[in-house]
N, C-alpha and C. Protein backbone atom coordinates (compact mmCIF):
# COMPACT_ATOMS: atom_id res chain seq x y z
N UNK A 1 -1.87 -6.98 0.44
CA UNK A 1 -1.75 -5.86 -0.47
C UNK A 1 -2.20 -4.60 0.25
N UNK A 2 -1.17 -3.44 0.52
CA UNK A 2 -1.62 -2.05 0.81
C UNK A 2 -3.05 -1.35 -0.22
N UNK A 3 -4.18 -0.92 0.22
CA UNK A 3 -5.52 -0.87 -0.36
C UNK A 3 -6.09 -0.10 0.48
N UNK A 4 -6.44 1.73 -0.41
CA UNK A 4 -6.93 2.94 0.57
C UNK A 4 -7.89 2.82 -0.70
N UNK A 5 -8.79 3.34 0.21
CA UNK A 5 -10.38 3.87 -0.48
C UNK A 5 -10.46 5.75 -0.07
N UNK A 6 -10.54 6.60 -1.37
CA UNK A 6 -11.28 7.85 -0.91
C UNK A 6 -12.48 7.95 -1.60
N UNK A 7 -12.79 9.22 -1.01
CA UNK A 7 -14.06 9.85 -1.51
C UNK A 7 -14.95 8.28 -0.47
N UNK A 8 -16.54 9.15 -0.97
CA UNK A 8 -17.42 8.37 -0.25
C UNK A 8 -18.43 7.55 -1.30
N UNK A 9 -18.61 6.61 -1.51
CA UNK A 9 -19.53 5.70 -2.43
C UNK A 9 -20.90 6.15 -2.13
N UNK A 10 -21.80 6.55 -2.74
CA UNK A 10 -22.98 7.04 -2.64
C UNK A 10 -23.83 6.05 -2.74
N UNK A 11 -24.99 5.63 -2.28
CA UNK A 11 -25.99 4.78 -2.56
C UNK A 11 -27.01 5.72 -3.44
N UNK A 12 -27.49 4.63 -4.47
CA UNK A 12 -28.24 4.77 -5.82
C UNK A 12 -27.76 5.46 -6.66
N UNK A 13 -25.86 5.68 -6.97
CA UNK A 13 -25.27 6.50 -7.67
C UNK A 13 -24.73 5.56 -8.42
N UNK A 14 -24.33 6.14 -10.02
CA UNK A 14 -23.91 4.61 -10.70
C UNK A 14 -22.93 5.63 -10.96
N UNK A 15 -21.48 5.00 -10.83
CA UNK A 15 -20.10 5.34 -11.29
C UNK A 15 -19.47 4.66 -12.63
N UNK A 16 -18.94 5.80 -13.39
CA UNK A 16 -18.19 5.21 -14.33
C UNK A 16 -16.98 4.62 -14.00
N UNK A 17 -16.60 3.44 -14.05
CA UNK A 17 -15.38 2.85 -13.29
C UNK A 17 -14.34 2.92 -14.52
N UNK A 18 -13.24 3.05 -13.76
CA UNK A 18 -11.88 3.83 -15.00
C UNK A 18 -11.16 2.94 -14.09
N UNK A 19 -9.98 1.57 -14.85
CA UNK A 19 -8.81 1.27 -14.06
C UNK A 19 -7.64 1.50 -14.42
N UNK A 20 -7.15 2.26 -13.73
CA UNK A 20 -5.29 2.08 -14.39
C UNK A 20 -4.10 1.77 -13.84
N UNK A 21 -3.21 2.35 -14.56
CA UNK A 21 -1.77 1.85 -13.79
C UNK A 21 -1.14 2.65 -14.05
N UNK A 22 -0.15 3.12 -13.29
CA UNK A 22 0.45 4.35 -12.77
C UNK A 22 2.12 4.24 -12.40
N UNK A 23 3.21 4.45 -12.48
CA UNK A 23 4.23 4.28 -12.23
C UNK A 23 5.02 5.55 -11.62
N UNK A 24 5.66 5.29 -10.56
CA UNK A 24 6.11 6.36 -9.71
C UNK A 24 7.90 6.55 -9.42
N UNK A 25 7.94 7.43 -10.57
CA UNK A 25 9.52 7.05 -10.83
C UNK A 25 10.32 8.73 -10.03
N UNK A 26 11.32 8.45 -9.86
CA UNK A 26 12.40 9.78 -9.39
C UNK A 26 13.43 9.90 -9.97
N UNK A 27 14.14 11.17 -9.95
CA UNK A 27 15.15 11.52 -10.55
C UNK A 27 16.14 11.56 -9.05
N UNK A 28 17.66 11.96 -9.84
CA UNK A 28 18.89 11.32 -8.83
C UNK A 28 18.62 12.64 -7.37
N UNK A 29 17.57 13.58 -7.59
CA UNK A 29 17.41 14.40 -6.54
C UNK A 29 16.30 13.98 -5.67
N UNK A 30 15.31 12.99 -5.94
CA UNK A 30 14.21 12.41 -5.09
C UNK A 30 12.53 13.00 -5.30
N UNK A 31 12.71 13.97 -6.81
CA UNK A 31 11.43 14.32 -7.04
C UNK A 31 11.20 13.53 -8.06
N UNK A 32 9.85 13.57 -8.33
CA UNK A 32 8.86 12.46 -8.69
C UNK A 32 8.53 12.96 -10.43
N UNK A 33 8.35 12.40 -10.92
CA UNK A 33 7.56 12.60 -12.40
C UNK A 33 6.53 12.60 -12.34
N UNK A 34 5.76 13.84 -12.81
CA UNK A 34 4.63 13.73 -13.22
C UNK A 34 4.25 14.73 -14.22
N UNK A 35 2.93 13.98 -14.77
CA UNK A 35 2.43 15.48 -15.90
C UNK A 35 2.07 16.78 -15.28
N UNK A 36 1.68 17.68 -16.31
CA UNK A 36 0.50 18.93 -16.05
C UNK A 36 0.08 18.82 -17.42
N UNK A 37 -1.59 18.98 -16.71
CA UNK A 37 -2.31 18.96 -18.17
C UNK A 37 -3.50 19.78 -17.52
N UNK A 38 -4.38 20.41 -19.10
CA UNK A 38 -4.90 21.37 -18.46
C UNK A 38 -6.64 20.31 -18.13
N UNK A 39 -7.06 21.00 -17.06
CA UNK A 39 -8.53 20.08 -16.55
C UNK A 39 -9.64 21.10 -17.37
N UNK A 40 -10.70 20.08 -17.17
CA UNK A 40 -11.85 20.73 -17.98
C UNK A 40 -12.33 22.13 -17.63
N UNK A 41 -12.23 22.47 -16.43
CA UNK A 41 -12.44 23.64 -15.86
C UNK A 41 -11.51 24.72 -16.41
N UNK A 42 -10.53 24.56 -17.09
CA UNK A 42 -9.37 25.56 -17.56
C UNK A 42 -8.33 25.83 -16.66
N UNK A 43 -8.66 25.21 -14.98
CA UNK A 43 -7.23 25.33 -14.52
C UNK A 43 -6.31 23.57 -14.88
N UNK A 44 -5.20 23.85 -14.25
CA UNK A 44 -4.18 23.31 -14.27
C UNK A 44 -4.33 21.70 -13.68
N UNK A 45 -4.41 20.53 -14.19
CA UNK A 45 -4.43 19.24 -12.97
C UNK A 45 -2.63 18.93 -13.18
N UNK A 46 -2.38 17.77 -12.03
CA UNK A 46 -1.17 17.24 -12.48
C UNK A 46 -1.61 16.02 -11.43
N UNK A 47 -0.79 15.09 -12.74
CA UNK A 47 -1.01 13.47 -12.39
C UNK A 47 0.29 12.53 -12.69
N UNK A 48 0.11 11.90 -11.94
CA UNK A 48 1.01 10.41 -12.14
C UNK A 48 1.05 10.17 -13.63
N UNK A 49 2.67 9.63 -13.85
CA UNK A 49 2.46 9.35 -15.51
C UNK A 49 1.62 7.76 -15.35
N UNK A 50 0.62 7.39 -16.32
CA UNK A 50 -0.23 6.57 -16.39
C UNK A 50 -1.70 6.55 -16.72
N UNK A 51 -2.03 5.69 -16.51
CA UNK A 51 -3.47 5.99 -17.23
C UNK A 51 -4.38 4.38 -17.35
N UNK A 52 -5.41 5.09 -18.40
CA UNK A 52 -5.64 3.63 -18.86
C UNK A 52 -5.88 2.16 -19.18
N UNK A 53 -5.91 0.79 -18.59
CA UNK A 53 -5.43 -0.48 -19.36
C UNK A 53 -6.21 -0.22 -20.54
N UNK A 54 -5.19 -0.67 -21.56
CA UNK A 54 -6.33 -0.58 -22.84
C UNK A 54 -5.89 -2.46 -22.46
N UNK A 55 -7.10 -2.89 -23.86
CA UNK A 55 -7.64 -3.92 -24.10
C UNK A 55 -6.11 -5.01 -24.05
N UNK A 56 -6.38 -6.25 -23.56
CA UNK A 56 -4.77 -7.52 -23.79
C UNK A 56 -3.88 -6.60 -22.89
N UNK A 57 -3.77 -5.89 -22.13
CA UNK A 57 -2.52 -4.80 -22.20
C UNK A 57 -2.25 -4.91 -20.11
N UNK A 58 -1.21 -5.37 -19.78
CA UNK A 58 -1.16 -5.63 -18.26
C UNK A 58 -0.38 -4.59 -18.14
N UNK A 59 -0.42 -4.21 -16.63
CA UNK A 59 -0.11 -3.15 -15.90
C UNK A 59 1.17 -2.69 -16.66
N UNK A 60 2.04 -3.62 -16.65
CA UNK A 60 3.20 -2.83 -17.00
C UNK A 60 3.49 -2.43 -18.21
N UNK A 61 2.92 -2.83 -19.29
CA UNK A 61 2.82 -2.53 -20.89
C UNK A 61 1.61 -1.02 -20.79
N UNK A 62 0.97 -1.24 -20.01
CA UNK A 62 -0.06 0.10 -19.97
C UNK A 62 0.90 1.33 -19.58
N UNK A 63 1.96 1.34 -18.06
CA UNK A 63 2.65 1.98 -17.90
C UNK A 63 3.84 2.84 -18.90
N UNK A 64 4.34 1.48 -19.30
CA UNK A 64 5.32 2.05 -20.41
C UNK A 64 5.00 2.40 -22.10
N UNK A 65 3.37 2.66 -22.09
CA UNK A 65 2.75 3.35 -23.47
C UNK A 65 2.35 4.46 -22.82
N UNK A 66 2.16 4.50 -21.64
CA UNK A 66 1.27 5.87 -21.14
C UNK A 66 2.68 7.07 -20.94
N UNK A 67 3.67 6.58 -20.66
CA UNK A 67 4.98 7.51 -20.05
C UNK A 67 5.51 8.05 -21.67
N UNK A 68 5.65 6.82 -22.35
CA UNK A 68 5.77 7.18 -23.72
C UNK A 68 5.05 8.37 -24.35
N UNK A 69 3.76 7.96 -24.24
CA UNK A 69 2.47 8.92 -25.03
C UNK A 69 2.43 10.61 -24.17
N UNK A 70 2.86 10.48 -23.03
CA UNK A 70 2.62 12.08 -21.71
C UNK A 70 3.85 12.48 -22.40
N UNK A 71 5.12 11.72 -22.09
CA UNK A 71 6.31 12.32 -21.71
C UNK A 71 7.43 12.27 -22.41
N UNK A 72 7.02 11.31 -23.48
CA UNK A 72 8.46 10.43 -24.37
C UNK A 72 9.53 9.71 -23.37
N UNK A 73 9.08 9.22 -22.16
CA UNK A 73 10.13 8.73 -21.47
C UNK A 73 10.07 7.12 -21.33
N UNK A 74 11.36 6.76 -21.39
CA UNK A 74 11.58 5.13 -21.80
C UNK A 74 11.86 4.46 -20.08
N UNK A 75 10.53 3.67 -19.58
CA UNK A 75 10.35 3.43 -17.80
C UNK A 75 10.72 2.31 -18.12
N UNK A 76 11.12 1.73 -16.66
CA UNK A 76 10.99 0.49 -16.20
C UNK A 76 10.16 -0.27 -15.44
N UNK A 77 9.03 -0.55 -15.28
CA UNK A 77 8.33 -1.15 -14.17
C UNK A 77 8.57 -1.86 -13.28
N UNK A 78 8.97 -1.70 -11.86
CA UNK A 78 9.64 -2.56 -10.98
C UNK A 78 8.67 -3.19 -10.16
N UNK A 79 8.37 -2.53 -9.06
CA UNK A 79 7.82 -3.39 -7.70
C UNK A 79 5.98 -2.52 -7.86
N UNK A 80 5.12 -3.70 -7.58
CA UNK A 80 3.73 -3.41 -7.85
C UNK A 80 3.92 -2.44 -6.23
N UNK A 81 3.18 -1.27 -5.55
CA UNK A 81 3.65 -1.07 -4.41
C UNK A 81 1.93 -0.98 -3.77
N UNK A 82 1.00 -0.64 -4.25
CA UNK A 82 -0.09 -0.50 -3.68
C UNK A 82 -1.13 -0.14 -4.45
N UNK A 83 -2.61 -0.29 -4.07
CA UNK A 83 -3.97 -0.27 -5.35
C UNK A 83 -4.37 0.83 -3.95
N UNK A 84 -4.62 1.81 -5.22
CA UNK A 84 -5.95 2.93 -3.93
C UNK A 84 -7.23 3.29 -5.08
N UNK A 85 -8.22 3.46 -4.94
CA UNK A 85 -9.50 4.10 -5.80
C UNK A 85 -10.07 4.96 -4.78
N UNK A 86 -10.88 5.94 -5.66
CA UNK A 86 -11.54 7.26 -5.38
C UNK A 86 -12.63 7.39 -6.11
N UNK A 87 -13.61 7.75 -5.39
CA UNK A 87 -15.19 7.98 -5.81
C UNK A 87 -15.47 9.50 -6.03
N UNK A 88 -15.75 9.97 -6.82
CA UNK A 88 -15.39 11.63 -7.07
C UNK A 88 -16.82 12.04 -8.06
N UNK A 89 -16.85 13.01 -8.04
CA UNK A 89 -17.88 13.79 -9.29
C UNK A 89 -17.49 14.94 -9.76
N UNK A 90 -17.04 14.97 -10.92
CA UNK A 90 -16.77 15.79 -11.67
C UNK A 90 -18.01 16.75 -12.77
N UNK A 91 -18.12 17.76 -11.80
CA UNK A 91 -19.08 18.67 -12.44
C UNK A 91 -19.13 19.37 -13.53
N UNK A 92 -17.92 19.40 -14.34
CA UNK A 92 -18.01 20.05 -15.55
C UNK A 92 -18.53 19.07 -16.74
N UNK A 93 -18.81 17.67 -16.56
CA UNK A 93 -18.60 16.70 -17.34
C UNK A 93 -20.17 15.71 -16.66
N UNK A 94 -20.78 16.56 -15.64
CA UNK A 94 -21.70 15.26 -14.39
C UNK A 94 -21.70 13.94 -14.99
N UNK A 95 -20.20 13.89 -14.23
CA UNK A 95 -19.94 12.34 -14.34
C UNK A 95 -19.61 12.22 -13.22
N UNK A 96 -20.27 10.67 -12.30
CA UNK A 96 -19.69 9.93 -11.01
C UNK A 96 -18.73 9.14 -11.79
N UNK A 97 -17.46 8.97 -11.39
CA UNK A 97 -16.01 8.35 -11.80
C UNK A 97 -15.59 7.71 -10.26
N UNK A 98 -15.94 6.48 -10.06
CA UNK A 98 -14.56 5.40 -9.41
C UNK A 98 -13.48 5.08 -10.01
N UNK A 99 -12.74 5.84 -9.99
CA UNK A 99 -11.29 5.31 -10.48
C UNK A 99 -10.24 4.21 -9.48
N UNK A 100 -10.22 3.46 -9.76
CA UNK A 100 -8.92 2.45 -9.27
C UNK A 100 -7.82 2.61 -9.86
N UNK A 101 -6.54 2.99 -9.16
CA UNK A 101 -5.38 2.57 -9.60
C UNK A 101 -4.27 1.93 -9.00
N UNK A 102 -3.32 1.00 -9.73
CA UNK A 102 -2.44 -0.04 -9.74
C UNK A 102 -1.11 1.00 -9.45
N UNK A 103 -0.43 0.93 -8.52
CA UNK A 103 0.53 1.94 -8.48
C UNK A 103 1.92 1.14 -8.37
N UNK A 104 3.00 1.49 -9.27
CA UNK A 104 4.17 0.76 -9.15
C UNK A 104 5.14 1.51 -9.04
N UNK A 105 6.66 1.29 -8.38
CA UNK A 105 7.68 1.94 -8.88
C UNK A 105 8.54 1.70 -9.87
N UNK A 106 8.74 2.55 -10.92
CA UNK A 106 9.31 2.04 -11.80
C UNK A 106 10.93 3.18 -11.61
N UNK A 107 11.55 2.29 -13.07
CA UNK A 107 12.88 3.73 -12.72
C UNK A 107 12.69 4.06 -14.05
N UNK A 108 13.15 5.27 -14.21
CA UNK A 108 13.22 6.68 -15.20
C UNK A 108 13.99 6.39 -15.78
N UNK A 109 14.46 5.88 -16.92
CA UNK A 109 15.21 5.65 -18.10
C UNK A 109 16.17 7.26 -18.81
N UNK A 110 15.06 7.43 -19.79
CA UNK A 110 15.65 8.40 -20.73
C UNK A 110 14.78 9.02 -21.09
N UNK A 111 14.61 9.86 -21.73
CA UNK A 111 13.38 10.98 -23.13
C UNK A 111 13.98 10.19 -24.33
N UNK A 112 13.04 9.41 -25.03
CA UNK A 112 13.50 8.82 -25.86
C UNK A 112 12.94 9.44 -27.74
N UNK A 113 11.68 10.30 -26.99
CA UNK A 113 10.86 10.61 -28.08
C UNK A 113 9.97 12.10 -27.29
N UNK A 114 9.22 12.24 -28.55
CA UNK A 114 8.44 14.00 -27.91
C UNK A 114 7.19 12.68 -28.18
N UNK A 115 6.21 13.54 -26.80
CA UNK A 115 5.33 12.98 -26.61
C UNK A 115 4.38 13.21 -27.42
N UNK A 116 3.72 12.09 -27.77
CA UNK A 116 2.24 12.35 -28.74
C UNK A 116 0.86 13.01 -28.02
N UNK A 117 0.69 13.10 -26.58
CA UNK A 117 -0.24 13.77 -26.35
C UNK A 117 0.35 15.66 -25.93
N UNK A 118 0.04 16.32 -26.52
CA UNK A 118 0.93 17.30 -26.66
C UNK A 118 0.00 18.40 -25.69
N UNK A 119 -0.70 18.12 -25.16
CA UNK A 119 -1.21 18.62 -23.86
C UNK A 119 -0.91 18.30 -22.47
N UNK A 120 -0.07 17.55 -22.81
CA UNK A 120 0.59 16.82 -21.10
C UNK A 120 2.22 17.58 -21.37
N UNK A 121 2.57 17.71 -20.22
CA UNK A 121 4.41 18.29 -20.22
C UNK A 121 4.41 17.75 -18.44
N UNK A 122 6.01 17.42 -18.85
CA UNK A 122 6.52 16.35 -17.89
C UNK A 122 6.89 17.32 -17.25
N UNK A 123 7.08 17.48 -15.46
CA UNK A 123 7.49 18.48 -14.45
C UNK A 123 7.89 17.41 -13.44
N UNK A 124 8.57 17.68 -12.71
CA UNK A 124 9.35 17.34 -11.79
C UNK A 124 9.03 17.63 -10.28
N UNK A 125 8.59 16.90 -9.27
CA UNK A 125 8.17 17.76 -7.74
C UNK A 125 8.73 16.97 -6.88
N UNK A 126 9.14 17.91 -5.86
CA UNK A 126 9.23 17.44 -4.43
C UNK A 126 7.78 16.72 -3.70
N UNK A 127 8.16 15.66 -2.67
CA UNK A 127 7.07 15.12 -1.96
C UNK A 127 6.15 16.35 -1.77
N UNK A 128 6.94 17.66 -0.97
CA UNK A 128 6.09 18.55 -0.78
C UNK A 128 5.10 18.98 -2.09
N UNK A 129 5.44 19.35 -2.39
CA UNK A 129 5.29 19.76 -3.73
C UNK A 129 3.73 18.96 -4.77
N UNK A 130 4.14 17.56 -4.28
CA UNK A 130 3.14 16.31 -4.68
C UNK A 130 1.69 16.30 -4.07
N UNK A 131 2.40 16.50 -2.62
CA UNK A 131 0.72 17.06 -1.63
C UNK A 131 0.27 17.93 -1.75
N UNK A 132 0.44 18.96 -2.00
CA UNK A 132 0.08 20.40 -2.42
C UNK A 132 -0.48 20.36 -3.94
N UNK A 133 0.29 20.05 -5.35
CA UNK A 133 -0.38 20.26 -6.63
C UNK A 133 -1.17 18.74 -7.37
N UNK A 134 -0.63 17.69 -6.48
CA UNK A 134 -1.30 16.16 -7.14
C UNK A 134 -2.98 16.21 -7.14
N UNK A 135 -3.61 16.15 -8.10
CA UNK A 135 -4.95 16.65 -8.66
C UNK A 135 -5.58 15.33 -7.44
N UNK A 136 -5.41 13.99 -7.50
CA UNK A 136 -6.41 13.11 -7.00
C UNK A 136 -5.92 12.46 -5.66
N UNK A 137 -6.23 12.22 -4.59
CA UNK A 137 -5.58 12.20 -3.36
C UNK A 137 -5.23 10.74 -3.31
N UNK A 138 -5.70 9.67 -3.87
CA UNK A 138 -5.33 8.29 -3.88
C UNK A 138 -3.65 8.58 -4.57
N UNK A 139 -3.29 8.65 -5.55
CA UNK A 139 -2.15 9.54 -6.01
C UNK A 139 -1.27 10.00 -5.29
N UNK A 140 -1.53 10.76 -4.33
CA UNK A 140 -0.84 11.53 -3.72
C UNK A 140 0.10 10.34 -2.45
N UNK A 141 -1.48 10.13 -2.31
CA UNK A 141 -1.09 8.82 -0.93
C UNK A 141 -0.11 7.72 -1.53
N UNK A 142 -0.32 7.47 -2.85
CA UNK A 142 0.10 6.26 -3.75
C UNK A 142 2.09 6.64 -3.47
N UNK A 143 2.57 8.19 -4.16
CA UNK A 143 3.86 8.14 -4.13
C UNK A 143 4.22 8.48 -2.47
N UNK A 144 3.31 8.78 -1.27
CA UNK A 144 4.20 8.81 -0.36
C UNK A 144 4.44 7.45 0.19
N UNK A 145 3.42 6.34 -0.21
CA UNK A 145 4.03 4.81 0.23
C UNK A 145 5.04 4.47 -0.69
N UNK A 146 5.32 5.00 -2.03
CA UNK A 146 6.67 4.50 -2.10
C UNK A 146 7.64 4.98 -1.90
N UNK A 147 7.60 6.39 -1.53
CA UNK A 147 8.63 7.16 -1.28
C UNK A 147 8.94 6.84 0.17
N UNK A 148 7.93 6.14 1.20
CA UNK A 148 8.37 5.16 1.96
C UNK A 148 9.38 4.17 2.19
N UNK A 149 9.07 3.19 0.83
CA UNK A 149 9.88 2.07 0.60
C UNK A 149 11.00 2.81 0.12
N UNK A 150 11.15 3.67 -0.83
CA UNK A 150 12.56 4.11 -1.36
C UNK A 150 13.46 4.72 -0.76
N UNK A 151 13.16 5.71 -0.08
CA UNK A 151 13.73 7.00 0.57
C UNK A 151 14.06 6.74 2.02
């Protein structure tokens, strides 16, 4: 299994651990889906559609409620492609957060519905584009290994 670690693990630091799953889909031009939503600080983050496992709920049922809930978009979950986590601290909130995430490619269906979290809006980026505005760098790294396998 492809498996990157960022950020640095601190000794005597206790992290809130967050796992999710993430799906990395493109349109017929080769840019990527993802949200923008606004971060606690008042600027701008943008992330992978995904999130989450809630409770009974495997990677790919987490994927296709989370794309639903951001974006109203109806995914497919295909190929598991790689797990990366990041050790981070978020100062507006002093919270230590290890986040792990499950990264897959899925394909982009349709807009089937308006999304219920009405602070997320779906945008469209080039790879370039991904390295430059993708809020968490495991993320970032996550769609250029599949844009590896795909492209």
């Amino acid at each position: 299994m492809l498996e990157k670690t960022f950020g640095n693990k601190k000794n005597g630091i206790v992290y809130n651990d967050r796992v999710g799953a993430y799906g990395i889909g493109f349109n017929g031009k080769g840019k990527t889906a993802v949200v923008r939503t606004p971060l606690y600080n008042g600027q701008t983050g943008y992330f992978l559609l995904g999130g989450g496992i809630e409770k009974n709920e495997n990677h790919a049922e987490c994927i296709m409620r989370e794309c639903l809930e951001e974006a109203g978009l109806s995914v497919t979950p295909k190929d598991f492609v790689c797990k990366g986590d990041f050790y981070y601290y978020i100062e507006e909130t002093q919270t230590n957060l290890h986040g792990t995430g499950y990264f897959y490619y899925m394909l982009i269906n349709e807009i089937v519905a308006e999304p219920t979290e009405l602070d997320h809006s779906l945008v469209w980026l080039s790879i370039d584009e991904i390295r430059e505005k993708l809020f968490l760098p495991s993320q970032i790294w996550a769609v250029e290994q599949v844009y590896k396998l795909f492209f």
